[in-house]
N, C-alpha and C. Protein backbone atom coordinates (compact mmCIF):
# COMPACT_ATOMS: atom_id res chain seq x y z
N UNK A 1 -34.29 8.94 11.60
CA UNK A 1 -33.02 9.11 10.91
C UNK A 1 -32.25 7.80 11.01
N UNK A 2 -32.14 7.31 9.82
CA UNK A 2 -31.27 6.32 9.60
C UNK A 2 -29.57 6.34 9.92
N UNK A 3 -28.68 5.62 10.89
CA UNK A 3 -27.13 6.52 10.97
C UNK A 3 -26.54 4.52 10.16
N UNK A 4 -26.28 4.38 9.72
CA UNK A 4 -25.16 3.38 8.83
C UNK A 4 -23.94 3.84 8.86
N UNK A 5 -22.87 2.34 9.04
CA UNK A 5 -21.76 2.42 8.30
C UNK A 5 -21.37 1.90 7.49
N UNK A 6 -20.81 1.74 6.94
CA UNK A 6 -20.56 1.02 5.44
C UNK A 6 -18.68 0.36 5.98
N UNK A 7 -18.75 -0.37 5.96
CA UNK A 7 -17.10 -0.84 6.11
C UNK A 7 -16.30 -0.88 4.83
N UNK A 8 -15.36 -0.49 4.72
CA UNK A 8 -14.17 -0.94 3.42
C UNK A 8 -13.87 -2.43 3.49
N UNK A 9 -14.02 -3.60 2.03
CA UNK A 9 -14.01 -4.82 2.27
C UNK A 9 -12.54 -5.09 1.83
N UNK A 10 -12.36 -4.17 1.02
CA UNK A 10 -11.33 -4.28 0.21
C UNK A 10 -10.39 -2.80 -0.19
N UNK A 11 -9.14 -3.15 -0.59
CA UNK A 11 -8.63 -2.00 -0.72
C UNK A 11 -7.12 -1.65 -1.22
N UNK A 12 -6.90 -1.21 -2.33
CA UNK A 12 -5.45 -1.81 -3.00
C UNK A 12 -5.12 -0.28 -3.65
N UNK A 13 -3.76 -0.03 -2.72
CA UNK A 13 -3.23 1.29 -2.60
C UNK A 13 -1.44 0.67 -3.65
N UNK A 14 -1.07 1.42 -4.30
CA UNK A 14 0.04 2.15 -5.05
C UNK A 14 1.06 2.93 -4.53
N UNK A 15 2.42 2.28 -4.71
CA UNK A 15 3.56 3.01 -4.12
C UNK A 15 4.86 3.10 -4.72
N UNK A 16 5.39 4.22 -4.92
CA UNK A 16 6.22 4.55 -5.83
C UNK A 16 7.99 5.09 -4.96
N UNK A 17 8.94 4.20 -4.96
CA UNK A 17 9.50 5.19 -4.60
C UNK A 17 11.16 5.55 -4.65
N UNK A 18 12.40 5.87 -4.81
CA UNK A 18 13.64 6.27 -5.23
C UNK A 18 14.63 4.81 -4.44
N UNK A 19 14.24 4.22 -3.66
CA UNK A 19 14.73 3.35 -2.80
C UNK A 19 14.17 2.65 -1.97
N UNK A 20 14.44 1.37 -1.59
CA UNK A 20 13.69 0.11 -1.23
C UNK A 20 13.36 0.63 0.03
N UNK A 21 14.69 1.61 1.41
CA UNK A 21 14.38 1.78 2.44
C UNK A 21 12.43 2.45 2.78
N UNK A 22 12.75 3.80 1.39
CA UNK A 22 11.91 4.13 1.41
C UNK A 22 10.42 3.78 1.69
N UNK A 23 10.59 2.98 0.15
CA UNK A 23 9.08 2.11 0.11
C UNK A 23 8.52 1.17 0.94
N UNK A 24 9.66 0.34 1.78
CA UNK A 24 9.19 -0.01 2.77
C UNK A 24 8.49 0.37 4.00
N UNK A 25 8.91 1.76 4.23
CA UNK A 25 8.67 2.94 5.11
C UNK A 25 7.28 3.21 4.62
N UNK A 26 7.22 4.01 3.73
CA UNK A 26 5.93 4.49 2.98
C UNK A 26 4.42 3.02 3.61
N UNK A 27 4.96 1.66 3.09
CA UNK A 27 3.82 0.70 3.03
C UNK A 27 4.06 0.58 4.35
N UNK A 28 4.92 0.45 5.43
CA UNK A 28 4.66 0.10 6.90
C UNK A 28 3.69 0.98 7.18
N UNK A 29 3.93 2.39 6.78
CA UNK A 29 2.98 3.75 7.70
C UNK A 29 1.54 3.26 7.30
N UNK A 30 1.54 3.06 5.70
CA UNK A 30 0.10 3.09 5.70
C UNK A 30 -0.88 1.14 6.46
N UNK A 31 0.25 0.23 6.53
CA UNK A 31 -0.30 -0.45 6.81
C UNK A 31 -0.94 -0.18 8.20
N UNK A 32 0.25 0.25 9.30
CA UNK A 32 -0.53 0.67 10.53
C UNK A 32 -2.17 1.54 10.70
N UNK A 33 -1.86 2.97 9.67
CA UNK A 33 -3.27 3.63 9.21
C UNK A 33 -4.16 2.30 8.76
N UNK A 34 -4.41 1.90 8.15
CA UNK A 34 -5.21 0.52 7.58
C UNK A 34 -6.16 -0.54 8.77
N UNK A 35 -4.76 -0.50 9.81
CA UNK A 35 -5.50 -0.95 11.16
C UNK A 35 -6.72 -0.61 11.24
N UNK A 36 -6.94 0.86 11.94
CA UNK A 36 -7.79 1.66 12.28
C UNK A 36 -8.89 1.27 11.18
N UNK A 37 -8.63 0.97 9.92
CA UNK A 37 -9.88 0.40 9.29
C UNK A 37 -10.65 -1.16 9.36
N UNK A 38 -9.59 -2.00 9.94
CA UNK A 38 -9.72 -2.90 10.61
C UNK A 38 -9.13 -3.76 8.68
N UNK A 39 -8.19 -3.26 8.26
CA UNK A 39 -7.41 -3.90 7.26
C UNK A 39 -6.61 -4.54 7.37
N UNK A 40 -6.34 -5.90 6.98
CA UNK A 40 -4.90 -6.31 6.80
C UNK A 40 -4.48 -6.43 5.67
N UNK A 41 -3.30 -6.58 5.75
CA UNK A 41 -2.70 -6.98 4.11
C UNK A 41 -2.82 -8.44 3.61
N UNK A 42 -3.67 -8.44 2.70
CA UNK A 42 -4.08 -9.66 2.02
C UNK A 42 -2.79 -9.77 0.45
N UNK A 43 -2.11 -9.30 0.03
CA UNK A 43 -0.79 -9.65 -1.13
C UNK A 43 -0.21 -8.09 -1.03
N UNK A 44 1.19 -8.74 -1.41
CA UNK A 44 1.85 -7.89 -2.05
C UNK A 44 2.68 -8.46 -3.72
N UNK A 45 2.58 -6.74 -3.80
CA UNK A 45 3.56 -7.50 -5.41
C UNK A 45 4.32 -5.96 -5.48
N UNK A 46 5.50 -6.35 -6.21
CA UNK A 46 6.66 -5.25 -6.54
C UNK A 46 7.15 -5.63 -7.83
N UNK A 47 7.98 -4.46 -8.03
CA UNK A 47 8.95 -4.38 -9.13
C UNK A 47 9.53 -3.30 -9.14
N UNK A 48 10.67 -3.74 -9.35
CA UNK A 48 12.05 -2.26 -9.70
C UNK A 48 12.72 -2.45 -11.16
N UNK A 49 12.77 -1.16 -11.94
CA UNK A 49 12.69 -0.82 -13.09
C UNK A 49 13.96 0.09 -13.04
N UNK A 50 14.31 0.46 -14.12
CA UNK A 50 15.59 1.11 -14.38
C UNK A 50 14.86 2.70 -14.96
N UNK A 51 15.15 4.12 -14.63
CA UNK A 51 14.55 5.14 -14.94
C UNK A 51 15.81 5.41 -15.69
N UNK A 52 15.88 5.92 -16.96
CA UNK A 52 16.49 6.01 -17.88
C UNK A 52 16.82 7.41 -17.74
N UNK A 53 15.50 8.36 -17.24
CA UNK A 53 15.97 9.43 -17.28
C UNK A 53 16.50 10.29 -16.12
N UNK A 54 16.37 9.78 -14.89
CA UNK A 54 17.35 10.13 -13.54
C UNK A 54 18.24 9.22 -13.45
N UNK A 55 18.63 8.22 -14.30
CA UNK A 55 19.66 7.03 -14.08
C UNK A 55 19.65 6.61 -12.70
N UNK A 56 18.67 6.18 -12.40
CA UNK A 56 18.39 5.35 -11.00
C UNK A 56 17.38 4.51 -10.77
N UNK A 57 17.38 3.80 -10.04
CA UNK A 57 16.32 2.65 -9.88
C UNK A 57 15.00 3.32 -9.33
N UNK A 58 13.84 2.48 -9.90
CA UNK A 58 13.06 3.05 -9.47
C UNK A 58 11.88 1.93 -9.13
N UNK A 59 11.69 1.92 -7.74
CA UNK A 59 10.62 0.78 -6.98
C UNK A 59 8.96 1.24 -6.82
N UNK A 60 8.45 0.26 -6.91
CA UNK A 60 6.97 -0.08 -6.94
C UNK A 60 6.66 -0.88 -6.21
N UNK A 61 5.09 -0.90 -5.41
CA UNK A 61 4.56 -1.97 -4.88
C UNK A 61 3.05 -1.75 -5.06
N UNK A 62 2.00 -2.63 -5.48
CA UNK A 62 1.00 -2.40 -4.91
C UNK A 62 0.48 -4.08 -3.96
N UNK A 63 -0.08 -3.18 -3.17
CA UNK A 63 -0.97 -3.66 -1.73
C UNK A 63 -2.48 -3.61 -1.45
N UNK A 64 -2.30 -4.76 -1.55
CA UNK A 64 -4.18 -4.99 -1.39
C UNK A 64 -4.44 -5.53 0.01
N UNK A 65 -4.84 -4.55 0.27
CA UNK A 65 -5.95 -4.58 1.81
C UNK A 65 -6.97 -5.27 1.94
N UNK A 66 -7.56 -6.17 2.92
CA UNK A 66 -8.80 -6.96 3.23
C UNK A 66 -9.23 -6.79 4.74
N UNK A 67 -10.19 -6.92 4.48
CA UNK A 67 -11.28 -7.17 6.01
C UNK A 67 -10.48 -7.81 6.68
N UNK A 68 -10.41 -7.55 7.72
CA UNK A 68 -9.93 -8.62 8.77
C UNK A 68 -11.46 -9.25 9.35
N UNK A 69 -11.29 -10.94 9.37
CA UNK A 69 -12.42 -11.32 9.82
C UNK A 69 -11.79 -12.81 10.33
């Protein structure tokens, strides 16, 4: 019996959220989870947009994860 692991090399997660506190919150948690995969954060990128239809701002980030090596 063959047992393998396969490692994640790469990995670019999406985040949406009503306020900056938030989203910052949201990407800290998952960066710590990410550890455990032995991920770091290799970029970030954002943008906040105007929601026309809750009349409130509305933030984005995506985050791309890499091997730590």
């Amino acid at each position: 019996m063959d047992f393998r692991l396969d490692l994640i090399d790469t990995k670019i997660e999406f985040f949406e959220a009503q306020d900056l506190k938030t989203l910052e919150r949201m990407i800290a948690n998952q960066i710590e989870m990410n550890k455990a995969l032995m991920l770091d954060v290799h970029s970030v990128r954002h943008q906040a947009t105007f929601n026309a239809k809750s009349e409130k701002m509305l933030y984005s980030a995506v985050v791309h994860f890499k091997v730590k090596r």
